[in-house]
Protein backbone atom coordinates (compact mmCIF):
# COMPACT_ATOMS: atom_id res chain seq x y z
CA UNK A 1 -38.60 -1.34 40.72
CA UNK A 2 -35.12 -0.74 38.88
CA UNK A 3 -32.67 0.15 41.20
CA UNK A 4 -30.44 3.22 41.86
CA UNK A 5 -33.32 5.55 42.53
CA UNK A 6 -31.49 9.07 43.38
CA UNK A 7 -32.56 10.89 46.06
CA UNK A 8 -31.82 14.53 47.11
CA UNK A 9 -32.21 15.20 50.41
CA UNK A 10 -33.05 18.44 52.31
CA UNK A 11 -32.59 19.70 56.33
CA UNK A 12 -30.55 16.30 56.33
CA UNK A 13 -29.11 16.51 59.75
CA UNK A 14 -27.21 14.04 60.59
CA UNK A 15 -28.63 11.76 58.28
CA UNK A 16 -31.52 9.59 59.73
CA UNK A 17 -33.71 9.26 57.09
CA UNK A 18 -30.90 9.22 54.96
CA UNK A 19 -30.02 5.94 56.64
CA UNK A 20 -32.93 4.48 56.68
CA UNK A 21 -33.93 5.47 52.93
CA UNK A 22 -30.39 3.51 51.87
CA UNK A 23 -30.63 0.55 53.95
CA UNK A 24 -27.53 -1.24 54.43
CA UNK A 25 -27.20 -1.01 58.19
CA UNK A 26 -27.85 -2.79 61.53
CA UNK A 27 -30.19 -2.94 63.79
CA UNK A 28 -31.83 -4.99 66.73
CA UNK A 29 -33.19 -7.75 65.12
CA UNK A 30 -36.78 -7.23 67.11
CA UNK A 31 -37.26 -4.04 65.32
CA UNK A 32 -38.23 -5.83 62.27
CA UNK A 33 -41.05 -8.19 62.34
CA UNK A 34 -40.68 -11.42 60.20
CA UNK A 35 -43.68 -12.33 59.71
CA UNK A 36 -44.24 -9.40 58.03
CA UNK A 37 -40.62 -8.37 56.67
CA UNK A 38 -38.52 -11.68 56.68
CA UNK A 39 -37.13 -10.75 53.14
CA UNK A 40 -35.70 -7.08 54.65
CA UNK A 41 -33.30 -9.05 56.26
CA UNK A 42 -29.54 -9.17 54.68
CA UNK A 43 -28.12 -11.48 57.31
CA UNK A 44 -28.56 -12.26 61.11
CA UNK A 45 -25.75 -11.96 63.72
CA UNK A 46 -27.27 -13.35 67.34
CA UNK A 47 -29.47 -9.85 68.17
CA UNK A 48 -28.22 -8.39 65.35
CA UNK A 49 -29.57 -8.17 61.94
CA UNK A 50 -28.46 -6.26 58.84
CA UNK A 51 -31.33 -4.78 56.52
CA UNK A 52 -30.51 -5.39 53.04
CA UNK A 53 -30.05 -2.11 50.88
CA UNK A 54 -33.25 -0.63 48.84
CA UNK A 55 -31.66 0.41 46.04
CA UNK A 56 -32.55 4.24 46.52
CA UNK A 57 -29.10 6.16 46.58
CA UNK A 58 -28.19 9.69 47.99
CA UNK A 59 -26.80 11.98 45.84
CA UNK A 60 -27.12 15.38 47.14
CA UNK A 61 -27.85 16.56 51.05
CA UNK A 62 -28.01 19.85 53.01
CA UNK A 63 -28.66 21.40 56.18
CA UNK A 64 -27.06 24.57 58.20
CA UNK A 65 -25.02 22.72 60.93
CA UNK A 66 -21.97 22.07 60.42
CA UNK A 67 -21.74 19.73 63.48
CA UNK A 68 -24.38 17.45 61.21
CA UNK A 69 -22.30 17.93 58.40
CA UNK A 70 -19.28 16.02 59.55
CA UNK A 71 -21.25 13.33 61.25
CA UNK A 72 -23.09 12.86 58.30
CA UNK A 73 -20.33 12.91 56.30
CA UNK A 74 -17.87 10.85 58.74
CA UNK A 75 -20.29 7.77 58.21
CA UNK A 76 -21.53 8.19 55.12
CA UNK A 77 -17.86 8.38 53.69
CA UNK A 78 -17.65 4.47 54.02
CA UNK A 79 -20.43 4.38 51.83
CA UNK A 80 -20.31 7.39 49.21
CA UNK A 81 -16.55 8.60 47.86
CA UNK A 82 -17.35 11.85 47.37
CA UNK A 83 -19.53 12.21 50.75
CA UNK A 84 -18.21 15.92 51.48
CA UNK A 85 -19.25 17.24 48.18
CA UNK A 86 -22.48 15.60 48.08
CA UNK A 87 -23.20 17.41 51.58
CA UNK A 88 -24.53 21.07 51.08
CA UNK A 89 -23.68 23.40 53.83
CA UNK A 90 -25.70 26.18 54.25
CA UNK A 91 -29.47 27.50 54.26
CA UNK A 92 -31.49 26.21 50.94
CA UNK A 93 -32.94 29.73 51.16
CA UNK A 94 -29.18 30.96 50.37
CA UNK A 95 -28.68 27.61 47.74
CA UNK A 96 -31.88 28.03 45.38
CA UNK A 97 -31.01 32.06 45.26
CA UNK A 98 -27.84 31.21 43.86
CA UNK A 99 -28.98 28.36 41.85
CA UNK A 100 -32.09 30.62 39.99
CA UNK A 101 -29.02 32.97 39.40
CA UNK A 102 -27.20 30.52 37.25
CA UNK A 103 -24.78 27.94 39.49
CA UNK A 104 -25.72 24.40 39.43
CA UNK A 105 -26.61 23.67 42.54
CA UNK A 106 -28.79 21.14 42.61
CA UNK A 107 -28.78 17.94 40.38
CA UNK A 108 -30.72 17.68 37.30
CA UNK A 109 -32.16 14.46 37.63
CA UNK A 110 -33.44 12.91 40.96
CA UNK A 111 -36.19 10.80 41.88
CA UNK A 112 -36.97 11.44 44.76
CA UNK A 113 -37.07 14.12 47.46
CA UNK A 114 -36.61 13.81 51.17
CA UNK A 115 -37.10 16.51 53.77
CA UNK A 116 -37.72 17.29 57.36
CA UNK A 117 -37.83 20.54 56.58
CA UNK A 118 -37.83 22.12 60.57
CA UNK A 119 -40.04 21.32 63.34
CA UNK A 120 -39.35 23.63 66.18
CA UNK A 121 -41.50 26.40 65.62
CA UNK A 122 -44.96 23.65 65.28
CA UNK A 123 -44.19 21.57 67.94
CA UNK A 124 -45.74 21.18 71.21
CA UNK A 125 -42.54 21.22 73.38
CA UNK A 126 -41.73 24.60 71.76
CA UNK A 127 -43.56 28.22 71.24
CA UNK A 128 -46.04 27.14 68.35
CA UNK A 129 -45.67 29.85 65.96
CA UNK A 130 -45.85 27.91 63.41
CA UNK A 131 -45.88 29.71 59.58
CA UNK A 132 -45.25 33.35 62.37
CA UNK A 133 -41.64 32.05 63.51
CA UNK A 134 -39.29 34.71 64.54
CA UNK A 135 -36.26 32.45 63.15
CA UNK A 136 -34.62 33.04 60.51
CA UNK A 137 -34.17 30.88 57.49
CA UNK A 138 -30.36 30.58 59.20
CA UNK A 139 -31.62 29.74 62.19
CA UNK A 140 -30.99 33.63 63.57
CA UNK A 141 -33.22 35.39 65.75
CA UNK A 142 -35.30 38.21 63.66
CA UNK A 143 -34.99 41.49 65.18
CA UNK A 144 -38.71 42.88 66.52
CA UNK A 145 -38.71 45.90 63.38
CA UNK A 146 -38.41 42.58 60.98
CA UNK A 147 -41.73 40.95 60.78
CA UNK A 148 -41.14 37.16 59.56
CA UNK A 149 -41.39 36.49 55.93
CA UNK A 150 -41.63 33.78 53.51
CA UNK A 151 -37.92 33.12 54.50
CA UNK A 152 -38.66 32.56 57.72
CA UNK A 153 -38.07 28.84 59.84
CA UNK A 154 -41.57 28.06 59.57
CA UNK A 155 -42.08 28.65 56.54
CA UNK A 156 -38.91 27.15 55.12
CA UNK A 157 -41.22 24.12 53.55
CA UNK A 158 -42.03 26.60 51.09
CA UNK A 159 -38.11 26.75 49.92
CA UNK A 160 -38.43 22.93 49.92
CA UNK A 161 -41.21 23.62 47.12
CA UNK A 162 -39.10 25.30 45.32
CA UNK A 163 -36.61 22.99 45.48
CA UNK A 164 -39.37 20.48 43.60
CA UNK A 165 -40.31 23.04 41.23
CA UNK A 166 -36.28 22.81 39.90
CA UNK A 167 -35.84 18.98 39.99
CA UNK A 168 -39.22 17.97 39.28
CA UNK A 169 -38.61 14.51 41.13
CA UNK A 170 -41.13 11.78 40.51
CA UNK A 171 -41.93 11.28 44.49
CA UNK A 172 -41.13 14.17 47.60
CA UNK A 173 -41.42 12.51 51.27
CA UNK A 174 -41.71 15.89 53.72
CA UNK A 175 -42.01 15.19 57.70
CA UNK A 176 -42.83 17.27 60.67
CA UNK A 177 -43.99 17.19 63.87
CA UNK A 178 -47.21 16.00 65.26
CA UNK A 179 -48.10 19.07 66.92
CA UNK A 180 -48.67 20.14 63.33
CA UNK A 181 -51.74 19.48 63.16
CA UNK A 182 -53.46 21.16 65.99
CA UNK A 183 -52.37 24.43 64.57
CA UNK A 184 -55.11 25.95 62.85
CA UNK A 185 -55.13 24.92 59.58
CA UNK A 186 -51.80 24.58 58.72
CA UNK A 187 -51.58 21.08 57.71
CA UNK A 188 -54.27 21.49 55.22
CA UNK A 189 -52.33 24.59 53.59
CA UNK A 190 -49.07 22.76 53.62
CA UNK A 191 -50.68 20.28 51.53
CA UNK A 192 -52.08 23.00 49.27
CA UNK A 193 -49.01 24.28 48.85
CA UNK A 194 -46.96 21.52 48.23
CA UNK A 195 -49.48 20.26 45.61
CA UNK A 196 -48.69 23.71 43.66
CA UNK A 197 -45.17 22.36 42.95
CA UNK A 198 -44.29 22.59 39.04
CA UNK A 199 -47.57 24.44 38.26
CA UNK A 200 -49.48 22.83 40.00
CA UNK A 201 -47.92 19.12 38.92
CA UNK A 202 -48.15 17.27 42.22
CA UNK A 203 -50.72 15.41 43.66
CA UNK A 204 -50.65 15.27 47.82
CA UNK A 205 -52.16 12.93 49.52
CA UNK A 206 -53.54 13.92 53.14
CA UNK A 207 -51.03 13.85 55.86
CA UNK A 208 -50.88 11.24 57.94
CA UNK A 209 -48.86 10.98 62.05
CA UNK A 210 -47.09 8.09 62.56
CA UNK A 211 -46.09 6.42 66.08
CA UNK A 212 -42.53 5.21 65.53
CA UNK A 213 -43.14 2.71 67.83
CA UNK A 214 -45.38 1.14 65.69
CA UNK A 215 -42.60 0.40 63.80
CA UNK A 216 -39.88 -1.33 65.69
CA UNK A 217 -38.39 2.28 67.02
CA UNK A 218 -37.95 1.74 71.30
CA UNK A 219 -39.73 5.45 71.61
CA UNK A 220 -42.81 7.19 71.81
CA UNK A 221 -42.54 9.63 68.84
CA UNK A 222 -45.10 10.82 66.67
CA UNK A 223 -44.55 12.78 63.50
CA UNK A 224 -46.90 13.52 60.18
CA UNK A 225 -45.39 12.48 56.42
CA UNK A 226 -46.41 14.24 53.68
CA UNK A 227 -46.35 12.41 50.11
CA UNK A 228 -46.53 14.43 46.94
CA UNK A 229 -46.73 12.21 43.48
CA UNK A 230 -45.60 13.70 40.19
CA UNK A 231 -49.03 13.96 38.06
CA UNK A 232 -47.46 13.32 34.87
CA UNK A 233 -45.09 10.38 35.81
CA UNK A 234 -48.15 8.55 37.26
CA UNK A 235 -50.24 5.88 35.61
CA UNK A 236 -53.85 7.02 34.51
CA UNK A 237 -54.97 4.04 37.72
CA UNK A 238 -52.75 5.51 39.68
CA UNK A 239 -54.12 9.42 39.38
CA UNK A 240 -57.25 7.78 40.25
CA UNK A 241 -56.80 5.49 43.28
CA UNK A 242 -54.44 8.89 44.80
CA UNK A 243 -56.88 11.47 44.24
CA UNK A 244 -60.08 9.57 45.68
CA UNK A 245 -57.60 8.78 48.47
CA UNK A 246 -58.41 5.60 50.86
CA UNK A 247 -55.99 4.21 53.24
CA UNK A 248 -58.01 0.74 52.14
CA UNK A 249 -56.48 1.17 48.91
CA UNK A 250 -53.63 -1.18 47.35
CA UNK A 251 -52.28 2.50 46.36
CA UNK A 252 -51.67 3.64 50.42
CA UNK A 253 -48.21 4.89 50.48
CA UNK A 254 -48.25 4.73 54.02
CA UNK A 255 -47.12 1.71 55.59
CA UNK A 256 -49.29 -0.60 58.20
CA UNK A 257 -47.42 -0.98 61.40
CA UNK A 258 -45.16 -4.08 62.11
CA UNK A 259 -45.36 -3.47 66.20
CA UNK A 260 -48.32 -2.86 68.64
CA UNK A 261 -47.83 0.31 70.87
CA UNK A 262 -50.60 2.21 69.88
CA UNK A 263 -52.08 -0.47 67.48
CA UNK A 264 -53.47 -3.80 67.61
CA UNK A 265 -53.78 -6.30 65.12
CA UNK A 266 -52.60 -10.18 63.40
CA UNK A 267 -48.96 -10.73 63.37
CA UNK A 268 -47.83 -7.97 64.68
CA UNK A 269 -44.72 -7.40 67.25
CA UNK A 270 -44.77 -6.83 70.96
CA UNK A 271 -43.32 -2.81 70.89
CA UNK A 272 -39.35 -2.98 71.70
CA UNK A 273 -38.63 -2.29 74.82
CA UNK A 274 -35.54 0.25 75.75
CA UNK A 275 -34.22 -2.32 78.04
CA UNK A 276 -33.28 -4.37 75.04
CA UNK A 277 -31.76 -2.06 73.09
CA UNK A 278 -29.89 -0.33 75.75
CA UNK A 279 -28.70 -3.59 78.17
CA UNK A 280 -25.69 -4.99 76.42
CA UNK A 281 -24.07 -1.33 76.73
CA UNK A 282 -21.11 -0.99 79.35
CA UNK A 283 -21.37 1.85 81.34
CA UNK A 284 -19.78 4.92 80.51
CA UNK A 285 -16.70 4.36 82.65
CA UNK A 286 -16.40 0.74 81.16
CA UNK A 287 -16.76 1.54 77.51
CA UNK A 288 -14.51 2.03 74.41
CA UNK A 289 -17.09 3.90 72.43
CA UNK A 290 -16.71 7.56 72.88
CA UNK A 291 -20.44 7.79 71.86
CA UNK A 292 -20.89 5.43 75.30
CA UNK A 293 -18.98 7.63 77.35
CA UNK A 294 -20.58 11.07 76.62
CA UNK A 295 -23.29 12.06 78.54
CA UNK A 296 -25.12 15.22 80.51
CA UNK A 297 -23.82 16.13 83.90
CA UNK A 298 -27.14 18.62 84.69
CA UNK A 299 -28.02 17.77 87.95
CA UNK A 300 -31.05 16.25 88.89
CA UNK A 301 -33.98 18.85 89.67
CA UNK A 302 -37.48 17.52 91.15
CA UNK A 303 -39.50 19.37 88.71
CA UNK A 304 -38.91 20.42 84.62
CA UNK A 305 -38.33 18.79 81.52
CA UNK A 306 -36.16 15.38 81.39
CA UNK A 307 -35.86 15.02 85.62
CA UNK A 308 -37.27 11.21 84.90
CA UNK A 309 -35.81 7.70 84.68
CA UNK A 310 -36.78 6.54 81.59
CA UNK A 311 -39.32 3.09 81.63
CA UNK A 312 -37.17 -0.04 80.66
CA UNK A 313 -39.77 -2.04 80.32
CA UNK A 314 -41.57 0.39 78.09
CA UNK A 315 -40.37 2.57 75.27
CA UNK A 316 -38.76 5.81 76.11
CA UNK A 317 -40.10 9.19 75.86
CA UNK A 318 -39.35 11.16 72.57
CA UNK A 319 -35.40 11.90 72.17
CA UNK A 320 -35.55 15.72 72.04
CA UNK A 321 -32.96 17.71 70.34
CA UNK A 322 -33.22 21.29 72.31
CA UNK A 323 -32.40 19.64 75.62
CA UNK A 324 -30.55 22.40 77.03
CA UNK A 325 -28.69 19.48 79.27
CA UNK A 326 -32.31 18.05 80.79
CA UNK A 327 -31.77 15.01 78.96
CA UNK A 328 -33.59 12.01 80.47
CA UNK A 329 -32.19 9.52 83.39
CA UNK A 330 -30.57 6.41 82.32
CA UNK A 331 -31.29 5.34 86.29
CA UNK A 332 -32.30 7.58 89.39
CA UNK A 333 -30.89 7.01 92.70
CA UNK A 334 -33.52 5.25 94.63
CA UNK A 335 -33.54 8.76 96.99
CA UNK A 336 -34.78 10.16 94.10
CA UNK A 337 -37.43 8.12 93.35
CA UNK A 338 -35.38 5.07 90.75
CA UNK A 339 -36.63 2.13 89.71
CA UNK A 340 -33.82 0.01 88.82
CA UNK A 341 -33.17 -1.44 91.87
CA UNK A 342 -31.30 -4.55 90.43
CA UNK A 343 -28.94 -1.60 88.78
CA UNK A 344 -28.21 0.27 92.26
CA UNK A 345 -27.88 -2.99 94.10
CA UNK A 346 -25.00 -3.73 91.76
CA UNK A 347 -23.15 -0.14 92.50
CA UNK A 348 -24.47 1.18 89.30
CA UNK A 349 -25.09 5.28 90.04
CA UNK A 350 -27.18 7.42 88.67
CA UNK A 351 -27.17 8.96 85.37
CA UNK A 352 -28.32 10.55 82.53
CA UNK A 353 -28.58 8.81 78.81
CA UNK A 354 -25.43 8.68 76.79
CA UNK A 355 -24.83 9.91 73.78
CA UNK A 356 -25.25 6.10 72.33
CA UNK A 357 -27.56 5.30 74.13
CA UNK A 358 -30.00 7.96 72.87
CA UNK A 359 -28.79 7.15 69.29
CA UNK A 360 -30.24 3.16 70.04
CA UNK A 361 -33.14 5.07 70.99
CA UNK A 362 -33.09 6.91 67.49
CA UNK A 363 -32.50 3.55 65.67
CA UNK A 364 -28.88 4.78 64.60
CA UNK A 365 -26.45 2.25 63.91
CA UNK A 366 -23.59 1.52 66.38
CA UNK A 367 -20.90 2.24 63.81
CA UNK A 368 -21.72 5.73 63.34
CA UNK A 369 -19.69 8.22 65.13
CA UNK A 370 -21.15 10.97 67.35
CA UNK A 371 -17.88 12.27 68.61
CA UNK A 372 -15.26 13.33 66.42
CA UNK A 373 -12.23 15.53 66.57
CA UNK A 374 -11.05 18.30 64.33
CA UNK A 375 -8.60 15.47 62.82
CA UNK A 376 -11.67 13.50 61.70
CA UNK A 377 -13.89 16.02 59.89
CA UNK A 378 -13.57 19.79 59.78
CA UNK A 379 -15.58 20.93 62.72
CA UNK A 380 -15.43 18.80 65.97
CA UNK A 381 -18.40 17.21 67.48
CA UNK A 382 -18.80 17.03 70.93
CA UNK A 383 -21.75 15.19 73.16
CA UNK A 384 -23.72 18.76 73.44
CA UNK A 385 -23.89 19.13 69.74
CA UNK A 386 -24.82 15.24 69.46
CA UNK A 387 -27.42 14.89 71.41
CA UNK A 388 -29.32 18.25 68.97
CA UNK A 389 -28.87 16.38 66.27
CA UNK A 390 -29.94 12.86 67.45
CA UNK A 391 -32.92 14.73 68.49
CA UNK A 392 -33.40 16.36 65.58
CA UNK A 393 -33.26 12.97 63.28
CA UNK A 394 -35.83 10.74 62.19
CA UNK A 395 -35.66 7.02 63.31
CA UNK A 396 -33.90 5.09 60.64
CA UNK A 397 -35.91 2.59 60.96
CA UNK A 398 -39.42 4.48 60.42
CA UNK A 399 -37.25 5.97 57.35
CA UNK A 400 -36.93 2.22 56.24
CA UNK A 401 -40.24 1.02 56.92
CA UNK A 402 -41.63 4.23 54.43
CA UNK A 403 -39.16 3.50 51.39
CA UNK A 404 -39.74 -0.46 51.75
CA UNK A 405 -43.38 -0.08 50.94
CA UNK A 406 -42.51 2.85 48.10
CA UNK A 407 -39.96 0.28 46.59
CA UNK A 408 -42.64 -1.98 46.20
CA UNK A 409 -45.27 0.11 44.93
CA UNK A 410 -43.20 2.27 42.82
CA UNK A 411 -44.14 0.00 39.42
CA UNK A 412 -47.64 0.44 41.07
CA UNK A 413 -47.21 4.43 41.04
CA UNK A 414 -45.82 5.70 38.13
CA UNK A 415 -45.48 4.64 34.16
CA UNK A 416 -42.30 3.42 33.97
């Protein structure tokens, strides 16, 4: 594959599968397996590794939030010199309106598209209304009079479409929740109308869920990827192999899990356990990251969402963005039912997850900042606003795990 492969991405967030797509950061070295993957690796530092970059660059990104904005743009600015323009603020309903009326909004020639276009009205946690949300394309409640339309939060995949129809990119990666697919049969028409991109000019192959701990992520988190392949930029083989899909098939974009969680097989992993990713952290009190010393003072309750200690010795349960402070225990007290007794034998109290710590969870990279000031960036971040948009992320490393295999299939793929 020739490098520099541009990539616009869409409901970018704070930039996790922007991260991963790039490369170029650290991780734990356990969340990449080397017998597998031994050439992903840029250089080792003790239980460190950095992930060598894969050559596919960001060059335009959006969401509404301008709390994920400024993170984005706070890390990505070490990266990209012109990181603020690049990021899009505002709803892509609003930004293809005003691009179909004449502005260039959007870049004529990308590669690739990226988008988790949103989840909250198909997942399980939430009301499942799926392609019937009562959101807004802005995120703004509809008024009962209003009955949803095509602008509406689930179906804003459709403005994603649209998107594709302008820049016409070779390969679009879209991702959603699991709970997707239990609802009717909306993962079926997704696919439908994806594939009607550029009259008709995509081929989709079937959604598939993912466990990202299958893939060196320390969480239990399931979510479907769509891929849609430009028909005319493929090879004749390639049409073929896609259309009369097999996951068999040299031609599977998906990629074959590195760690067993859910999966067995040869050479893979053990899962990562949160107790390595979390245990050389200080607590809160003894930290210098601000990231570290952030975290939810909602009491604990016996019953409702988040009132657990999360499993060290297993992975944790999925980091949710609308936590409405029930984010999950770091420790219990042992009145409360805790587990960590070596912990609370050493004075350690109880306590929810940290800000950082829930971005280990998420695979994010301990240099990026999830508290900033109004000196830093333009809006100011603080630990409520992080945690929504940790939650809201995908794993970096499931984002790197996808584009690895795509790198090395994209000669495979498409003409030239």
């Amino acid at each position: 594959m020739n490098t520099n492969k541009k990539v616009l991405s869409l409901f970018s967030g704070c930039g996790g599968m922007d991260i991963g797509i790039e490369g170029g950061f650290k991780c734990i070295r356990r969340m990449v397996n080397e017998y597998e993957h031994s050439e992903w690796i840029e250089e080792i530092q003790g239980n460190l590794v950095t992930l060598k970059e894969t050559g596919f660059k960001t060059i335009f990104a959006n969401d509404i939030r301008p709390d994920a904005k400024s993170a984005w743009v706070s890390y990505f600015s070490k990266r990209i010199n012109n990181a603020n323009d690049i990021y899009k603020l505002g709803s892509i309903v609003d930004l293809v309106k005003r691009h179909k009326g004449g502005e260039q909004i959007f870049p004529s020639e990308v590669d690739v598209v990226t988008g988790g276009f949103p989840c909250q009205d198909f997942s399980v946690a939430g009301k499942r209304k799926g392609l019937k949300s009562n959101k807004s394309h802005d995120n703004k409640l509809i008024s009962d009079i209003e009955k949803p339309t095509i602008e509406n939060r689930g179906e804003l995949y459709i403005w994603m479409r649209e998107v594709i129809n302008i820049v016409k990119p070779k390969l679009f990666i879209a991702e959603n929740v699991k709970g997707l697919v239990s609802l009717e049969n909306i993962k079926e028409i997704i696919e439908e109308d994806f594939s009607k991109a550029a009259k008709n000019g995509y081929l989709v192959v079937p959604g598939k869920v993912l466990q990202a701990a299958n893939y060196g992520v320390p969480q239990s988190r399931e979510r479907i990827i769509f891929f849609g392949f430009r028909k005319d930029a493929l090879t004749k083989k390639a049409i073929k192999e896609l259309e009369n899909f097999s996951e068999d098939s040299i031609y599977n974009p998906y990629p074959k899990p590195t760690h067993s969680y859910s999966v067995v097989g040869e050479n893979l992993y053990s899962f990562v356990k949160s107790r390595e990713v979390l245990r050389d952290l200080k607590e809160p009190n003894l930290s210098k990251d601000l990231s570290q010393t952030k975290y939810s003072k909602a009491k604990y309750l016996p019953k409702g969402q988040g009132n657990i200690e999360i499993d060290l010795n297993s992975v944790s349960p999925t980091i949710r963005s609308e936590h409405h402070g029930n984010i999950e225990f770091r420790r219990l007290s042992l009145e409360n039912g805790g587990k960590n007794i070596d912990e609370l034998n050493k004075g350690m109290e109880q306590r929810r997850l940290t800000v950082r710590e829930c971005a280990r969870l998420q695979t994010f990279p301990d240099d990026y900042k999830f508290i900033l000031n109004k000196t830093e960036q333009n809006v100011a971040l603080s630990a409520s606003n992080a945690y929504k948009i940790i939650g809201n992320a995908v794993p970096c490393i499931l984002a790197y795990n996808i584009i690895q295999l795509i790198k090395d299939k994209w000669n495979l793929y498409f003409k030239n």
